[in-house]
PDB file of N, CA and C in Angstrom:
ATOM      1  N   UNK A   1      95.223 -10.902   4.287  1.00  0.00           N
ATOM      2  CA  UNK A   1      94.691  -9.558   4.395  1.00  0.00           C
ATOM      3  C   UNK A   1      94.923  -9.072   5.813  1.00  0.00           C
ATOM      4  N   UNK A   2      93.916  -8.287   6.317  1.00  0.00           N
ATOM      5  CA  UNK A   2      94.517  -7.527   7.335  1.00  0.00           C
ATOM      6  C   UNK A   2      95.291  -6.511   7.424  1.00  0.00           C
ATOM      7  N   UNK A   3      95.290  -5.943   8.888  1.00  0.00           N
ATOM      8  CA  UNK A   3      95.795  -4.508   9.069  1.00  0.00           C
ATOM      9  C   UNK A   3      97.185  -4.448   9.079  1.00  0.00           C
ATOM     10  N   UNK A   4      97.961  -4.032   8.323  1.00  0.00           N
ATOM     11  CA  UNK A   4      99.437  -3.619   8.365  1.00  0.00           C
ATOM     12  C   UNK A   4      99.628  -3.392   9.559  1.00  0.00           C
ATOM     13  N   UNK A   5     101.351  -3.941  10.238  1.00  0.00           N
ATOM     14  CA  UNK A   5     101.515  -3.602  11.162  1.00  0.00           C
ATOM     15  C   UNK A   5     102.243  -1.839  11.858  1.00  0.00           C
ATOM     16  N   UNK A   6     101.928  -1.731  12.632  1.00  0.00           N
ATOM     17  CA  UNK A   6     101.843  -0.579  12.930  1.00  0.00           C
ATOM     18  C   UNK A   6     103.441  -0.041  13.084  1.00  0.00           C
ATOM     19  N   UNK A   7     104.513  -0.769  13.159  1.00  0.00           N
ATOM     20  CA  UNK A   7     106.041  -0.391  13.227  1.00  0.00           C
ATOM     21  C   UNK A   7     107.050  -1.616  13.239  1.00  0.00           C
ATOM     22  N   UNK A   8     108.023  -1.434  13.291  1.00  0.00           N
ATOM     23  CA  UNK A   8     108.865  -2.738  12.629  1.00  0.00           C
ATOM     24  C   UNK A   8     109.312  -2.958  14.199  1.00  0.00           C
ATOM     25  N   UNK A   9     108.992  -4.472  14.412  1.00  0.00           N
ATOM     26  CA  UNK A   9     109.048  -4.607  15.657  1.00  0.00           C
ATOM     27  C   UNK A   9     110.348  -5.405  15.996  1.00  0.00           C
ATOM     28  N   UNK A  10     111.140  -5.241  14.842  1.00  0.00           N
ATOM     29  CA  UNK A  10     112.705  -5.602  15.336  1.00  0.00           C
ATOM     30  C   UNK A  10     113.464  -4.822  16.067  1.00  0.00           C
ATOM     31  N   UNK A  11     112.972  -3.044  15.523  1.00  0.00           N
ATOM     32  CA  UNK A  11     113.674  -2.320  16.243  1.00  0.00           C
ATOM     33  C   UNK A  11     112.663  -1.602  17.249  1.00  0.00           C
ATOM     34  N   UNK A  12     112.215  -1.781  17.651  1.00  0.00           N
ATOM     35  CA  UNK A  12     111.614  -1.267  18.932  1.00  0.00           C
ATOM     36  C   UNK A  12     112.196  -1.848  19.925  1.00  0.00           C
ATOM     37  N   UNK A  13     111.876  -0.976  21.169  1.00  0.00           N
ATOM     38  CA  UNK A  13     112.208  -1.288  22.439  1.00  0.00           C
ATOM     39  C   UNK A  13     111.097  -1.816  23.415  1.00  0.00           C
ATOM     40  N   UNK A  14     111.038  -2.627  23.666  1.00  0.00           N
ATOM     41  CA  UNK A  14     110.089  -2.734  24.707  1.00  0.00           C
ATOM     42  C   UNK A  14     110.380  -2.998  26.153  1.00  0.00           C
ATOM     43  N   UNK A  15     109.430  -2.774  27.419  1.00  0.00           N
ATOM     44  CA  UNK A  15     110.032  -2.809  28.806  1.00  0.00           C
ATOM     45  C   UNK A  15     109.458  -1.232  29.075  1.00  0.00           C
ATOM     46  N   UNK A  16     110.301  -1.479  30.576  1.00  0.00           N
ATOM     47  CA  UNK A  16     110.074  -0.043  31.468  1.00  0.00           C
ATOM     48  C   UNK A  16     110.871   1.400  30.276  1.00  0.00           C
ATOM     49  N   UNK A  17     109.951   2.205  30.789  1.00  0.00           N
ATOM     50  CA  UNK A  17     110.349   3.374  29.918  1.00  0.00           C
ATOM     51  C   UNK A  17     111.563   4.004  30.980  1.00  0.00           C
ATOM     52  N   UNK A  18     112.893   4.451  30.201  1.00  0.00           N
ATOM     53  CA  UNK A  18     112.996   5.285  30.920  1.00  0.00           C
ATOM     54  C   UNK A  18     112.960   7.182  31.559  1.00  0.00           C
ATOM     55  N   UNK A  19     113.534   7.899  31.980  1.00  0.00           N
ATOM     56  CA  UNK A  19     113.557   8.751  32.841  1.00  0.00           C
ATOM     57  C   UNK A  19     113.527   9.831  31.323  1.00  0.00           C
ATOM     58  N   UNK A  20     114.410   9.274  30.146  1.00  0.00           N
ATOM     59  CA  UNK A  20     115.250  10.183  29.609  1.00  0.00           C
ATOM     60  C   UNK A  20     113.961   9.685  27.655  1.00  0.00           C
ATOM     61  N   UNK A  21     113.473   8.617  27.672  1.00  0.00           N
ATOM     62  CA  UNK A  21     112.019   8.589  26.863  1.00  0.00           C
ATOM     63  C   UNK A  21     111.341   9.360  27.374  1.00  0.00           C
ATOM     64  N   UNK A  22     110.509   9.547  29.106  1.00  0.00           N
ATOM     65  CA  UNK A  22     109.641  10.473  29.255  1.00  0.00           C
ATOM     66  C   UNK A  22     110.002  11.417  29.004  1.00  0.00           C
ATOM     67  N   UNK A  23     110.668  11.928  29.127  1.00  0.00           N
ATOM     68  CA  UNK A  23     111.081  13.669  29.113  1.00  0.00           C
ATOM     69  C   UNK A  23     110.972  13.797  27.181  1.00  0.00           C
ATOM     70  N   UNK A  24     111.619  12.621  26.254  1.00  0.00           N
ATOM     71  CA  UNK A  24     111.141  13.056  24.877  1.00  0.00           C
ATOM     72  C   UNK A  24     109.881  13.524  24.139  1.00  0.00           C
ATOM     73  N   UNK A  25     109.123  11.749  25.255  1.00  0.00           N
ATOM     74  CA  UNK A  25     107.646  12.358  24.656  1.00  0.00           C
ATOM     75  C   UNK A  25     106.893  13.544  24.820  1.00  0.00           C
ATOM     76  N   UNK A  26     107.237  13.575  26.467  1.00  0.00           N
ATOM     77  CA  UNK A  26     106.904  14.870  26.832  1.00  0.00           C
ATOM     78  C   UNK A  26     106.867  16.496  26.688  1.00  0.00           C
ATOM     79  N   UNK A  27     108.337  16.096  26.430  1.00  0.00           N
ATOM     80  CA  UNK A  27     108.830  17.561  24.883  1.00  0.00           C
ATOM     81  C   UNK A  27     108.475  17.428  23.632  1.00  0.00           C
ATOM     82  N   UNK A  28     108.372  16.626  23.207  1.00  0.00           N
ATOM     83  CA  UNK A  28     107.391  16.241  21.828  1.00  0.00           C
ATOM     84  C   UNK A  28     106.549  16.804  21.482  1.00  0.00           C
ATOM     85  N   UNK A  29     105.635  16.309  22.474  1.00  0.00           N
ATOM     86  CA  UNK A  29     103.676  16.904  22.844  1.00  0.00           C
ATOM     87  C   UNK A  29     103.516  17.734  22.728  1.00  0.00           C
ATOM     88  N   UNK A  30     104.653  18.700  23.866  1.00  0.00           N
ATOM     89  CA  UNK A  30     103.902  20.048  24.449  1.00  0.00           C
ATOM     90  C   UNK A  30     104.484  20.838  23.421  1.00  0.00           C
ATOM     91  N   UNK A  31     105.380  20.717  22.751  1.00  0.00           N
ATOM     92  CA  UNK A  31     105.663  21.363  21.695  1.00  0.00           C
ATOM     93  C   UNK A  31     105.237  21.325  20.575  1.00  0.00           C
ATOM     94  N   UNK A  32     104.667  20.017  19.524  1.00  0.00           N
ATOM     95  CA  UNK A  32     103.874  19.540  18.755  1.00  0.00           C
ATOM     96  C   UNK A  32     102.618  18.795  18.424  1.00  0.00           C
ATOM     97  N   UNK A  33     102.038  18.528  19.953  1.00  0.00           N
ATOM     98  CA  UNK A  33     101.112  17.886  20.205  1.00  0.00           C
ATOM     99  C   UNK A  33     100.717  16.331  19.573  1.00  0.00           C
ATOM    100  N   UNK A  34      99.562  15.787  19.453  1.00  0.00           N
ATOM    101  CA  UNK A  34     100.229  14.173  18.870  1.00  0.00           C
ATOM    102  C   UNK A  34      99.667  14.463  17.599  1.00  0.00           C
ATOM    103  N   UNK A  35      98.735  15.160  16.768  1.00  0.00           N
ATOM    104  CA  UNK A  35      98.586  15.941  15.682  1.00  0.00           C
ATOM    105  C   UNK A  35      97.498  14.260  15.155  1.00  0.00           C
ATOM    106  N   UNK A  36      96.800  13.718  16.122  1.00  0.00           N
ATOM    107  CA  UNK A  36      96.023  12.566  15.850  1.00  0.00           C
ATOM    108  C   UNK A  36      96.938  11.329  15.246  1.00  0.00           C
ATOM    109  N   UNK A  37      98.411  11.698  14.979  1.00  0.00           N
ATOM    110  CA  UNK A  37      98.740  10.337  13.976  1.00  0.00           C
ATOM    111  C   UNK A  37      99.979   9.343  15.141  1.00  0.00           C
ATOM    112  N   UNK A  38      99.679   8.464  15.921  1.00  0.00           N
ATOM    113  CA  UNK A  38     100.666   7.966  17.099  1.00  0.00           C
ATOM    114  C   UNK A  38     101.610   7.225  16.164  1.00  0.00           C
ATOM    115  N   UNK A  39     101.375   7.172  15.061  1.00  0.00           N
ATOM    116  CA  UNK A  39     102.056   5.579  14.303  1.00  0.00           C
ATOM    117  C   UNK A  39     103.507   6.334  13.920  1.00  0.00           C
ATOM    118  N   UNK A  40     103.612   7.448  13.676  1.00  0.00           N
ATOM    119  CA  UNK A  40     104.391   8.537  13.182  1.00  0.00           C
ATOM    120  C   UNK A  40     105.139   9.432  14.288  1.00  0.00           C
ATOM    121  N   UNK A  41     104.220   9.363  15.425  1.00  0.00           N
ATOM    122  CA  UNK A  41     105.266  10.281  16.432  1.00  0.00           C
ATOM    123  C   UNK A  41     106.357   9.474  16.671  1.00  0.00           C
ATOM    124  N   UNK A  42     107.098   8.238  17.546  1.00  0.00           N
ATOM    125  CA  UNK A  42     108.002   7.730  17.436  1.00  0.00           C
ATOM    126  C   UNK A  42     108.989   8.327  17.082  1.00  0.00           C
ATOM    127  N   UNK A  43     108.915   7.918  15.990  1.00  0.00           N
ATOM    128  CA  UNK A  43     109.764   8.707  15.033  1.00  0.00           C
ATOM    129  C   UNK A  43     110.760   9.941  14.998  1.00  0.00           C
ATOM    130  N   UNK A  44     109.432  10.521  14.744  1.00  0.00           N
ATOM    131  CA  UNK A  44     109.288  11.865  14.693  1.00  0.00           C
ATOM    132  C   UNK A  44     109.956  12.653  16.620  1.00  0.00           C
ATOM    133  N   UNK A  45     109.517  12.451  17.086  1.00  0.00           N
ATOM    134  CA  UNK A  45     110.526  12.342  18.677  1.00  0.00           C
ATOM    135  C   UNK A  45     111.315  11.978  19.003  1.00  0.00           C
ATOM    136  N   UNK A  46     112.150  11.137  17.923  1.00  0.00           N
ATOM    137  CA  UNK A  46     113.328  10.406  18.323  1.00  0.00           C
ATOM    138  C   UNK A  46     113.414   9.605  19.216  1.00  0.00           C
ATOM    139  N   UNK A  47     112.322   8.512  19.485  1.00  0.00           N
ATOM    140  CA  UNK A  47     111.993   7.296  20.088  1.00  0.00           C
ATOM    141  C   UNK A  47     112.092   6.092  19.521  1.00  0.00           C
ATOM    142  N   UNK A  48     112.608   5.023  19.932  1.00  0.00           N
ATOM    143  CA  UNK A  48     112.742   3.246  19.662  1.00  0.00           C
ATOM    144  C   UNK A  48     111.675   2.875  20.340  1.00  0.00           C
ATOM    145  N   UNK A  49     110.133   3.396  20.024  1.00  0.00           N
ATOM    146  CA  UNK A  49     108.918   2.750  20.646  1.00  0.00           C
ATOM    147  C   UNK A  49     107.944   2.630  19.199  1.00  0.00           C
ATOM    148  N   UNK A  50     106.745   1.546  20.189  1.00  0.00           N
ATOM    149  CA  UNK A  50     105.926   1.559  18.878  1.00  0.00           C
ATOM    150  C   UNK A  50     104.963   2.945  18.940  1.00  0.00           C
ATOM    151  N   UNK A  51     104.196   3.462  18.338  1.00  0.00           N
ATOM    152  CA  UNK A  51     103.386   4.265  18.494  1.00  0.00           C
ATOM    153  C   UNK A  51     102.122   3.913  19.396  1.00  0.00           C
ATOM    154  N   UNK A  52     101.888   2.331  19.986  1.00  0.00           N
ATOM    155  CA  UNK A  52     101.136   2.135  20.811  1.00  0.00           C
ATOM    156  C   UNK A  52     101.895   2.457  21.739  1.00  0.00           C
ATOM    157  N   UNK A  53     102.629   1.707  22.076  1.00  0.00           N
ATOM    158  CA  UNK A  53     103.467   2.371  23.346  1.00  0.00           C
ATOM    159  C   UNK A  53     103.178   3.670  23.641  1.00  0.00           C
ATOM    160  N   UNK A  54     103.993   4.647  22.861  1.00  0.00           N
ATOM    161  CA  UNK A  54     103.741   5.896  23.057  1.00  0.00           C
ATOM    162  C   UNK A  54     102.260   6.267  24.149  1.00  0.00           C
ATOM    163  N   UNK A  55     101.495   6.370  22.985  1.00  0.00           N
ATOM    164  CA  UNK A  55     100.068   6.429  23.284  1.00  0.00           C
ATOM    165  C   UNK A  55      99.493   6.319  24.195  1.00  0.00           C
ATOM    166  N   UNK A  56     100.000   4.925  24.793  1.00  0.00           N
ATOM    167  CA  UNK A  56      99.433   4.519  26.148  1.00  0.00           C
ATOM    168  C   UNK A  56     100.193   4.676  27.407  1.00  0.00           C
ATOM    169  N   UNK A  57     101.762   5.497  27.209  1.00  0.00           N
ATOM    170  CA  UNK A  57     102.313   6.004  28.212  1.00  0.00           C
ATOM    171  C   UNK A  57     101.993   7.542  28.540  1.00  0.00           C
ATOM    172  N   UNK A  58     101.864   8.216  27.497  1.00  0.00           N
ATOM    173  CA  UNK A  58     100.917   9.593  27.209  1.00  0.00           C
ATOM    174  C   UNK A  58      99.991   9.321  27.975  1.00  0.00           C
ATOM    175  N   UNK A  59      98.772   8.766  27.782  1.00  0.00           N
ATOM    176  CA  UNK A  59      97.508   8.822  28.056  1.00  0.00           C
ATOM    177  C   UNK A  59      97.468   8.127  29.972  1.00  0.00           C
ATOM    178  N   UNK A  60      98.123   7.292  30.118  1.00  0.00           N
ATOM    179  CA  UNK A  60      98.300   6.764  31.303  1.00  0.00           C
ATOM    180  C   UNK A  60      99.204   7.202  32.393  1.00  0.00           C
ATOM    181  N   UNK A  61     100.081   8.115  32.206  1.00  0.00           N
ATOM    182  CA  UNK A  61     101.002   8.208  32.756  1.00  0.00           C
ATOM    183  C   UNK A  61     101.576  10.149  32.534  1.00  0.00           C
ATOM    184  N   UNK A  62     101.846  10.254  31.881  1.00  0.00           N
ATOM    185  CA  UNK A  62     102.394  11.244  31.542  1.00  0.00           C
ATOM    186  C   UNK A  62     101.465  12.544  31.333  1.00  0.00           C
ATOM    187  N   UNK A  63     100.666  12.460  30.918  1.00  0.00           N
ATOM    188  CA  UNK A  63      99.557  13.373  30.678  1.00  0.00           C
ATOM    189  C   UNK A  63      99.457  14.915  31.994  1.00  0.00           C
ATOM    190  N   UNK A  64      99.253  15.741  31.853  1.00  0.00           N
ATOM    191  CA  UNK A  64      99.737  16.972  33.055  1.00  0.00           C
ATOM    192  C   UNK A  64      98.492  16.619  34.026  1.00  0.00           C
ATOM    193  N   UNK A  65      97.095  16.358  33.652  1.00  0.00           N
ATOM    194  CA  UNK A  65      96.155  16.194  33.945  1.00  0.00           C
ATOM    195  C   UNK A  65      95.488  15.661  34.485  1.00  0.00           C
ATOM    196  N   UNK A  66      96.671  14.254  34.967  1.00  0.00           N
ATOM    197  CA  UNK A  66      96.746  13.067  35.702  1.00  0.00           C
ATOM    198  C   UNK A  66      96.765  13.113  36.744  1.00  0.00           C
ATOM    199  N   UNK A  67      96.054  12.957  37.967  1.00  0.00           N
ATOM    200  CA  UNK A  67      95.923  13.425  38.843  1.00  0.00           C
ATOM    201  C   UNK A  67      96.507  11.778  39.596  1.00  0.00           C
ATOM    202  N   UNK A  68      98.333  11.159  40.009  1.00  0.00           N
ATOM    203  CA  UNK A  68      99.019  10.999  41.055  1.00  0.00           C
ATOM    204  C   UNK A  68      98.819  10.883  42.147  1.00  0.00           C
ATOM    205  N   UNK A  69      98.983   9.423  42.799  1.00  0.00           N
ATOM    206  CA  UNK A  69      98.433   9.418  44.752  1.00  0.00           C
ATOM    207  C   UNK A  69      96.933   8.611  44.894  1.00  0.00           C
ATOM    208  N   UNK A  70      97.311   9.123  46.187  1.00  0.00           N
ATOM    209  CA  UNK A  70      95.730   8.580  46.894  1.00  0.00           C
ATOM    210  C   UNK A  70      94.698   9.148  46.654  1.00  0.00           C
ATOM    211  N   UNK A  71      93.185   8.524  47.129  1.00  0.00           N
ATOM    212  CA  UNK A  71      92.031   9.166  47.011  1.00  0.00           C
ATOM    213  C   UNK A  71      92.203  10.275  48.218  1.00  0.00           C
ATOM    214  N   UNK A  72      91.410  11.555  47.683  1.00  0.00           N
ATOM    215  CA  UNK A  72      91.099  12.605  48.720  1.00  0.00           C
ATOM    216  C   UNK A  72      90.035  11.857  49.587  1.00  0.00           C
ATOM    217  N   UNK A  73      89.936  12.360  50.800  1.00  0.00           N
ATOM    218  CA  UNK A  73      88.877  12.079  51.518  1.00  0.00           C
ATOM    219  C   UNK A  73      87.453  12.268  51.287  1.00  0.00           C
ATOM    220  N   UNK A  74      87.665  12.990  50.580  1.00  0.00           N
ATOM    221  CA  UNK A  74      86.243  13.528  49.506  1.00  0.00           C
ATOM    222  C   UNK A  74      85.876  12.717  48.572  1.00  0.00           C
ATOM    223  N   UNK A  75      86.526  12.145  47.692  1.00  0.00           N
ATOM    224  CA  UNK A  75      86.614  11.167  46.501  1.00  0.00           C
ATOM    225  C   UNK A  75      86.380   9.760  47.128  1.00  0.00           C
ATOM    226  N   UNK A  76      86.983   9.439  48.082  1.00  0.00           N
ATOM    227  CA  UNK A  76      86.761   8.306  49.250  1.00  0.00           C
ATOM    228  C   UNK A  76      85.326   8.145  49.385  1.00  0.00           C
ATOM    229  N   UNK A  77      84.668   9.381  50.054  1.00  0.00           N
ATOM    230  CA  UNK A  77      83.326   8.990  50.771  1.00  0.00           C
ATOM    231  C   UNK A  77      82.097   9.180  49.379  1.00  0.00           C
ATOM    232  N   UNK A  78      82.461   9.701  48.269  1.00  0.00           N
ATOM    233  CA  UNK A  78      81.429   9.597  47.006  1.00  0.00           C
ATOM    234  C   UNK A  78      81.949   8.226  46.387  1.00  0.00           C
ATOM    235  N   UNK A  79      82.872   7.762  46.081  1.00  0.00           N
ATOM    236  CA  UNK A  79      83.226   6.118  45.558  1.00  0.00           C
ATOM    237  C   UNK A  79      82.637   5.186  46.778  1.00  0.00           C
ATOM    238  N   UNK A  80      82.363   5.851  47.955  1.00  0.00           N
ATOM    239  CA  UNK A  80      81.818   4.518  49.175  1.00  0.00           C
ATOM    240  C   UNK A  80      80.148   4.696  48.937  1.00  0.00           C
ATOM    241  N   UNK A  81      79.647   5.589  48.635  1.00  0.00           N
ATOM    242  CA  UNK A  81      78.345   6.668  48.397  1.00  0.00           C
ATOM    243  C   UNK A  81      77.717   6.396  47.324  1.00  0.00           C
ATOM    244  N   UNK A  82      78.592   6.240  46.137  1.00  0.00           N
ATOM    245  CA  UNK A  82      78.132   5.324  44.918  1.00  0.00           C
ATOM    246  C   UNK A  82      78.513   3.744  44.548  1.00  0.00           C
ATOM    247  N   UNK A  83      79.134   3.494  45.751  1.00  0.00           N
ATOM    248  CA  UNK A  83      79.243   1.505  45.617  1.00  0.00           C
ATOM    249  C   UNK A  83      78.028   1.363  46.518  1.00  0.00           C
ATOM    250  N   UNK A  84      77.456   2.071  47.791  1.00  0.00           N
ATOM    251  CA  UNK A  84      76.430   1.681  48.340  1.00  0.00           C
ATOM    252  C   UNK A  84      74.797   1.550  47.902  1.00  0.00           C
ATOM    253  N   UNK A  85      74.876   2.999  46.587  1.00  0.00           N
ATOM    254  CA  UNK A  85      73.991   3.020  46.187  1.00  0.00           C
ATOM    255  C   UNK A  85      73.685   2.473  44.720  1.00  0.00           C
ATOM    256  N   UNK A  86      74.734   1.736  43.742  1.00  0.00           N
ATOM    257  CA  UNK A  86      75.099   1.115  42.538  1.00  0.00           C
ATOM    258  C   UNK A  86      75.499  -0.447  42.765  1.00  0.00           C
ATOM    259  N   UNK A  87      76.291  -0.260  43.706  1.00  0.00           N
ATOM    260  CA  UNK A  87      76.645  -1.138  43.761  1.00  0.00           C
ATOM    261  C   UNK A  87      78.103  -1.755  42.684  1.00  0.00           C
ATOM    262  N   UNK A  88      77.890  -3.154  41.883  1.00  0.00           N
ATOM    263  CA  UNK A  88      79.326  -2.713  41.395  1.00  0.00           C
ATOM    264  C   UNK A  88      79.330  -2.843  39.797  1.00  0.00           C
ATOM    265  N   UNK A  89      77.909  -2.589  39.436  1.00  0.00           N
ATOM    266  CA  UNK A  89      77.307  -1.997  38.509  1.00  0.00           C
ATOM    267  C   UNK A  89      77.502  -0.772  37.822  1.00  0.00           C
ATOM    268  N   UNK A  90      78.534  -0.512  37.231  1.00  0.00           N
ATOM    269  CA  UNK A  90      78.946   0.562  36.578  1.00  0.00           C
ATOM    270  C   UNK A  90      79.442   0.499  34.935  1.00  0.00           C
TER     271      UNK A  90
END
């Protein structure tokens, strides 16, 4: 029993994504959004990934919303502000 697997993992690709996958998923999205079903975008984008993959390069990486870089100096002294007063209790 158990959960079917989620894509045929002969033909997938796995490893570093490259330059020319981001730009698919990315045109994918913003044009069709992930419509809740990841198991199916792949596919559907013309990608050799699993739909986890996908998912977790979307959500981690790619996303517009992602805020890239260092802490602001601002973000610095409230993460020093709430480890002093939490501790590492979160």
């Amino acid at each position: 029993m158990g959960r079917a697997p989620c894509c045929d993992k002969a033909n997938v690709k796995k490893g570093h994504w490259s330059p020319e996958e981001d730009a698919k998923l990315k045109e994918y999205i913003e044009q069709n959004g992930t419509g809740g079903n990841w198991i199916t975008l792949p596919q559907k984008a013309g990608l050799r990934r699993c739909g986890k993959s996908c998912r977790l390069r979307w959500l981690n990486y790619l996303r517009p919303n992602i805020k890239h870089g260092k802490f602001s100096d601002d973000e610095d002294k409230i993460i020093c502000t709430l480890f002093a007063t939490i501790g590492s209790r979160y």
